[in-house]
C-alpha atoms as a PDB file:
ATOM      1  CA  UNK A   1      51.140  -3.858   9.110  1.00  0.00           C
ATOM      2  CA  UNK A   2      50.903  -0.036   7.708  1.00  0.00           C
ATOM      3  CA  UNK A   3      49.794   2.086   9.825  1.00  0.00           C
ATOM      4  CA  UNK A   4      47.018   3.162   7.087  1.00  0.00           C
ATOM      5  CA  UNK A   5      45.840  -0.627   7.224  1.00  0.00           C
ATOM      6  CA  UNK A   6      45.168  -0.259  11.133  1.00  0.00           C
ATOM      7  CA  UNK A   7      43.146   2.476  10.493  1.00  0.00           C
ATOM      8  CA  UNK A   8      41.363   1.003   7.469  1.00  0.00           C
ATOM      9  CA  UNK A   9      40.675  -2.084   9.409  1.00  0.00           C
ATOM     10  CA  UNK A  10      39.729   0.078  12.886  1.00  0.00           C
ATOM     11  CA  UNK A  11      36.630   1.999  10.641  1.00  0.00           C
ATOM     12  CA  UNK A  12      35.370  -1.296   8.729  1.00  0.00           C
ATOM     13  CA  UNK A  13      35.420  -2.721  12.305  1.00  0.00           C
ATOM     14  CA  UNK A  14      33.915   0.634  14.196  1.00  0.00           C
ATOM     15  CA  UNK A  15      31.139   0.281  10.836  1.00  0.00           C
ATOM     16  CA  UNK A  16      30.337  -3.321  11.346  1.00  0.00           C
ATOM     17  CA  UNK A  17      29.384  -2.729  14.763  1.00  0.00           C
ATOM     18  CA  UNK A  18      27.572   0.096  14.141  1.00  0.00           C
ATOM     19  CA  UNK A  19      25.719  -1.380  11.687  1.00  0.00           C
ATOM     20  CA  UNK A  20      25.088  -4.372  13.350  1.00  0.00           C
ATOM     21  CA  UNK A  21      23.644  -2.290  16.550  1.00  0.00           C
ATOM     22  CA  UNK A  22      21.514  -0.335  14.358  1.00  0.00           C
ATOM     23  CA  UNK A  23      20.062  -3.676  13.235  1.00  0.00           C
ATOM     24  CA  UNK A  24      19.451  -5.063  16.493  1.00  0.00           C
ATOM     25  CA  UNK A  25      17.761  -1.547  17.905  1.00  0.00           C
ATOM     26  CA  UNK A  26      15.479  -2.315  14.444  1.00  0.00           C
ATOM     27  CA  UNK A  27      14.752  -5.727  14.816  1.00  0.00           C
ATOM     28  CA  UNK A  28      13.797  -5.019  18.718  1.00  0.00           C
ATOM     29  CA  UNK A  29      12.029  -1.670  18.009  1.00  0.00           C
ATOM     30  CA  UNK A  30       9.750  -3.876  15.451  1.00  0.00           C
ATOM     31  CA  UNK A  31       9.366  -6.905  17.817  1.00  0.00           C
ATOM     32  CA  UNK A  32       8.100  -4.043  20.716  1.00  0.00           C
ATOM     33  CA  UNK A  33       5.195  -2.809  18.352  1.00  0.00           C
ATOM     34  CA  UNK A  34       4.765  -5.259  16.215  1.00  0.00           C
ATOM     35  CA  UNK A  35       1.178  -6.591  17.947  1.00  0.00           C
ATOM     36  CA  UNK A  36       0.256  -3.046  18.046  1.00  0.00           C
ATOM     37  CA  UNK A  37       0.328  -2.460  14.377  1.00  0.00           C
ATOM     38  CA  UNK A  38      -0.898  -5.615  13.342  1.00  0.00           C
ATOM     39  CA  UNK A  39      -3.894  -4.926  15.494  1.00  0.00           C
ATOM     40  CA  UNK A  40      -4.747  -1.453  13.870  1.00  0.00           C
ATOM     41  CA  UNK A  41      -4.265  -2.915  10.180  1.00  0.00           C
ATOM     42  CA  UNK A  42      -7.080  -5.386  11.477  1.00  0.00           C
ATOM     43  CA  UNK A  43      -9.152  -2.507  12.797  1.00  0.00           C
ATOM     44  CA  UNK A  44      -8.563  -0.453   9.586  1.00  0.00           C
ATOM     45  CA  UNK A  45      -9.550  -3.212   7.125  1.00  0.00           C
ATOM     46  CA  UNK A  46     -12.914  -3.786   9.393  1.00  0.00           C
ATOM     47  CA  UNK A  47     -13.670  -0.261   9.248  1.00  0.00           C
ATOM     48  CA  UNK A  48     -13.273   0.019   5.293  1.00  0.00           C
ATOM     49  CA  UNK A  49     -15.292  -3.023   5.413  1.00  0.00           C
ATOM     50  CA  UNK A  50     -17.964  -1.487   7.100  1.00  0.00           C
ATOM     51  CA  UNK A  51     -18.031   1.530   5.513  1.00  0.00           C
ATOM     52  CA  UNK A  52     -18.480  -0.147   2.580  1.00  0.00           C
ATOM     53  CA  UNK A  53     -21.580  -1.963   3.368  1.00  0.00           C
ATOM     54  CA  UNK A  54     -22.967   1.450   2.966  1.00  0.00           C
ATOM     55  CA  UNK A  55     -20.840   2.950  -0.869  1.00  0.00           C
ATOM     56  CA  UNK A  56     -20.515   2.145  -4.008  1.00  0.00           C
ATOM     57  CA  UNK A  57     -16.826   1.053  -5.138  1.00  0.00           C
ATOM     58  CA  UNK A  58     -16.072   4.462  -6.550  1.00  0.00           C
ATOM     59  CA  UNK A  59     -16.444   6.275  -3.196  1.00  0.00           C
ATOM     60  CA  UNK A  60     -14.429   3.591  -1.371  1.00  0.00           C
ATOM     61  CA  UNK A  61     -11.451   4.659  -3.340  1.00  0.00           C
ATOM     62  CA  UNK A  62     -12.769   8.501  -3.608  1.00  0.00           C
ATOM     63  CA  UNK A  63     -12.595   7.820   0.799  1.00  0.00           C
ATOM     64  CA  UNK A  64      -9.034   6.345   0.104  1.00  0.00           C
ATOM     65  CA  UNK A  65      -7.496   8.928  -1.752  1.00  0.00           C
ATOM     66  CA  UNK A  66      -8.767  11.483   1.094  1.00  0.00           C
ATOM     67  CA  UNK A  67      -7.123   9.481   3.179  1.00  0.00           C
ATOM     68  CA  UNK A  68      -3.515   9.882   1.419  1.00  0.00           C
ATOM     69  CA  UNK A  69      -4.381  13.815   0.977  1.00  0.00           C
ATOM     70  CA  UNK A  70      -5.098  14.105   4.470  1.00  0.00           C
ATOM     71  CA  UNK A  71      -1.986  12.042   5.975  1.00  0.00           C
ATOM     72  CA  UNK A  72       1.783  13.350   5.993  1.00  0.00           C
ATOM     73  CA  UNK A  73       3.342  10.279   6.320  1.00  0.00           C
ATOM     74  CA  UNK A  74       3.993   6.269   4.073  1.00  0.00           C
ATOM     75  CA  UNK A  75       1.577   4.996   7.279  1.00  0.00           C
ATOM     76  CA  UNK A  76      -1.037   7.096   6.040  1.00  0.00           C
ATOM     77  CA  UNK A  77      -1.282   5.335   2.773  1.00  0.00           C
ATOM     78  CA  UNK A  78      -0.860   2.247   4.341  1.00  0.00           C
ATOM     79  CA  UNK A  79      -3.746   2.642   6.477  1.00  0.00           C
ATOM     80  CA  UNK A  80      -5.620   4.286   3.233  1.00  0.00           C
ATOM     81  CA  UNK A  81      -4.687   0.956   1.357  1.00  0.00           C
ATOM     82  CA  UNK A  82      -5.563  -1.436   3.861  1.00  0.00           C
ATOM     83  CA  UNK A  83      -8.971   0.152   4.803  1.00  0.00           C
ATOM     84  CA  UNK A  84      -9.579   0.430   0.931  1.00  0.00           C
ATOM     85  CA  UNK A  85      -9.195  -3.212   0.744  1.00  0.00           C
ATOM     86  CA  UNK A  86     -11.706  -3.801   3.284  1.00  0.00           C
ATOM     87  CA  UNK A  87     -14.251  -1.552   2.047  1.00  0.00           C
ATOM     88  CA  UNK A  88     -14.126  -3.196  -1.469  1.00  0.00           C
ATOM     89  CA  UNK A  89     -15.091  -6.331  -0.344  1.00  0.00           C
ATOM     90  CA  UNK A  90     -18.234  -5.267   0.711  1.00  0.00           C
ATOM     91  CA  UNK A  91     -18.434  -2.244  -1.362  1.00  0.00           C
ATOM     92  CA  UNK A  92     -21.573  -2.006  -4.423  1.00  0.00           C
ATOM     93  CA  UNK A  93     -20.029  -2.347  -7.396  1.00  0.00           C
ATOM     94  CA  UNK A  94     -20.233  -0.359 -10.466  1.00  0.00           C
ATOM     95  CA  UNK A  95     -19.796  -0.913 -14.012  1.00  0.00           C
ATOM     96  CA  UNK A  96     -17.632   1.782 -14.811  1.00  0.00           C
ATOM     97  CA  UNK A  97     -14.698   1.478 -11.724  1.00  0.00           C
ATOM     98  CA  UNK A  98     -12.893  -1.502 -13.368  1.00  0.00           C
ATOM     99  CA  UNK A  99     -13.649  -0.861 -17.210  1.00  0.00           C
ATOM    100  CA  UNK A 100      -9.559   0.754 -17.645  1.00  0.00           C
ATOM    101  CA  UNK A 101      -8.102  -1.323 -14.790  1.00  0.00           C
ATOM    102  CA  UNK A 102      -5.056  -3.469 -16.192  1.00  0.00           C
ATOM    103  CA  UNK A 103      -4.640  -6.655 -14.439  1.00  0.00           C
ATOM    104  CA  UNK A 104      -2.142  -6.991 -11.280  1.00  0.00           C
ATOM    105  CA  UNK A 105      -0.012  -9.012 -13.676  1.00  0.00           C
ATOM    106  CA  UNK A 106       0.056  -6.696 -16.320  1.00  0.00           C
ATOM    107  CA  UNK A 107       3.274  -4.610 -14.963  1.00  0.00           C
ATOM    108  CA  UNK A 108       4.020  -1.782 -17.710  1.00  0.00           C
ATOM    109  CA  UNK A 109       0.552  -1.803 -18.066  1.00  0.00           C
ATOM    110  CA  UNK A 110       0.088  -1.666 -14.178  1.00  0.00           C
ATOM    111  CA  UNK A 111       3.109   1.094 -13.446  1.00  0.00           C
ATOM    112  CA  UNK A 112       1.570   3.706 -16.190  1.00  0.00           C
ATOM    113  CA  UNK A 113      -2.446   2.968 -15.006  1.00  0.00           C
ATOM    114  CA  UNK A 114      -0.929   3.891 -11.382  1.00  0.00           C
ATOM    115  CA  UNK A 115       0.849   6.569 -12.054  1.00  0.00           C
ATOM    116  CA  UNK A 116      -1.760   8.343 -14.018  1.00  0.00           C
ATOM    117  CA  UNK A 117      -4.582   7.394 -11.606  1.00  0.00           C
ATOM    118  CA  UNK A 118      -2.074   8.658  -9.184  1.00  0.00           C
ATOM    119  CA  UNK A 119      -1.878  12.072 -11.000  1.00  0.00           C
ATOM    120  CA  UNK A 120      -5.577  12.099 -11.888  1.00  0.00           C
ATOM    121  CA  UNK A 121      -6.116  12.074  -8.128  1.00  0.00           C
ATOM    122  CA  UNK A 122      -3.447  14.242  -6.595  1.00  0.00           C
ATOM    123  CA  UNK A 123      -0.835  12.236  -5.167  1.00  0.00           C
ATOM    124  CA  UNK A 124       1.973  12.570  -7.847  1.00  0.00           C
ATOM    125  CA  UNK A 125       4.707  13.254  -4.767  1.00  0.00           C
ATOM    126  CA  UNK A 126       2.803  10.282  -2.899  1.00  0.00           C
ATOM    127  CA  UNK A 127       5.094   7.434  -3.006  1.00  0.00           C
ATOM    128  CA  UNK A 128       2.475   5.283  -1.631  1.00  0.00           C
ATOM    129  CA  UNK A 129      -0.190   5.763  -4.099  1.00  0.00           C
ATOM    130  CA  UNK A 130       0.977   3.090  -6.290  1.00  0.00           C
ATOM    131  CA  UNK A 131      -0.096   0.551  -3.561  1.00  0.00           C
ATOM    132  CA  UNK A 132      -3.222   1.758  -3.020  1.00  0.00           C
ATOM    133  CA  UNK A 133      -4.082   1.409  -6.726  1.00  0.00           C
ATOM    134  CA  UNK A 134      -2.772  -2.154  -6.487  1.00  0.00           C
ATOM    135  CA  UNK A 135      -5.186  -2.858  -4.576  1.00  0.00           C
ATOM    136  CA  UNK A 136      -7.903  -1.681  -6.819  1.00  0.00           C
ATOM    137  CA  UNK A 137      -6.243  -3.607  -9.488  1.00  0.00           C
ATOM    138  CA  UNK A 138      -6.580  -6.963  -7.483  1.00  0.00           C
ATOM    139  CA  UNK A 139     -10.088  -6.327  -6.731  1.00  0.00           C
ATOM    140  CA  UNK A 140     -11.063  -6.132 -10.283  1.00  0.00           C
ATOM    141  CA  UNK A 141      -9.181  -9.127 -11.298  1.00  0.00           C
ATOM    142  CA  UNK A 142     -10.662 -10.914  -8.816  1.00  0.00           C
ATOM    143  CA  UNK A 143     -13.981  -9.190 -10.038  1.00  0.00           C
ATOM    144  CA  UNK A 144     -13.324 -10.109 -13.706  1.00  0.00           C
ATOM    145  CA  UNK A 145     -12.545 -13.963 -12.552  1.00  0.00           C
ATOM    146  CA  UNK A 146     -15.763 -13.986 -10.830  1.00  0.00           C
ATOM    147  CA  UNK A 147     -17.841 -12.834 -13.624  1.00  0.00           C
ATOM    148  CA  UNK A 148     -16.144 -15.316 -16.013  1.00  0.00           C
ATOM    149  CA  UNK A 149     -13.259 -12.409 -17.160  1.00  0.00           C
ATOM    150  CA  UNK A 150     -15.539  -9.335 -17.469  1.00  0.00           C
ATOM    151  CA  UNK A 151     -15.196  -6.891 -14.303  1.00  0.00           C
ATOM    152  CA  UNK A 152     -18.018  -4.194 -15.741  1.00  0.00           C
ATOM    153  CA  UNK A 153     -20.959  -6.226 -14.671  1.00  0.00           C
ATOM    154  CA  UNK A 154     -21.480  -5.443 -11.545  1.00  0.00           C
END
């Protein structure tokens, strides 16, 4: 065997391993906290469900977007997301929040409604925008199927 083989051979060994250590620390860093964040996605979705016992479905996501502005991280929107999904289940709702809303389904539809509500709101450079929106997109399908497929009556 060349010599170049050894050391060919030596580095795709040396980068299994590393890999595969990398992907143990990952598995065991997420098995350590996993408990802990499933608890505060709980917490978050009760307090957006709270909160909206008290607002109208256009300040739930208003309260959501603040909630992207005001966090530097892809948690941030994650928490912004799940407490938006909890505060528009008991939210008011209005005629005029689902009127332009495609359907979840709908995906060129969905990807250009996102990423101009996403510009409309501020959060261009927010890579987790797009998720929150889904979840304002689910809401009024859900909306439309319970009003026998029209989501402006509230």
């Amino acid at each position: 065997m060349s010599r170049t083989l050894k050391i060919l051979l030596i580095v795709a060994a040396s980068c299994l391993l590393l890999l595969a250590v990398t992907v143990w620390a990952f598995f065991r860093y997420v098995g350590s906290h996993k408990d802990e964040w499933l608890t505060k996605g709980r917490d978050t979705m009760q307090e957006g469900r709270e909160a909206g016992r008290t607002l109208r479905d256009v300040e739930c996501l208003d309260k959501a977007v603040a909630m992207h502005l005001e966090g530097d991280s892809g948690f941030a929107g994650l928490g912004a997301r799940l407490w938006l999904n909890g505060c528009l289940q008991t939210a008011t709702p209005t005629a005029e929040f689902c009127r332009d809303v495609p359907a979840a389904d709908d995906i060129a539809g969905s990807i250009g409604w996102q990423m101009t509500e996403c510009a409309k709101h501020g959060l261009t450079s927010n890579s987790t925008c797009g998720g929150t929106m889904s979840e304002v997109q689910k809401h009024c399908q859900a909306r439309r199927s319970a009003n026998g497929g029209t989501a402006t009556t509230p």
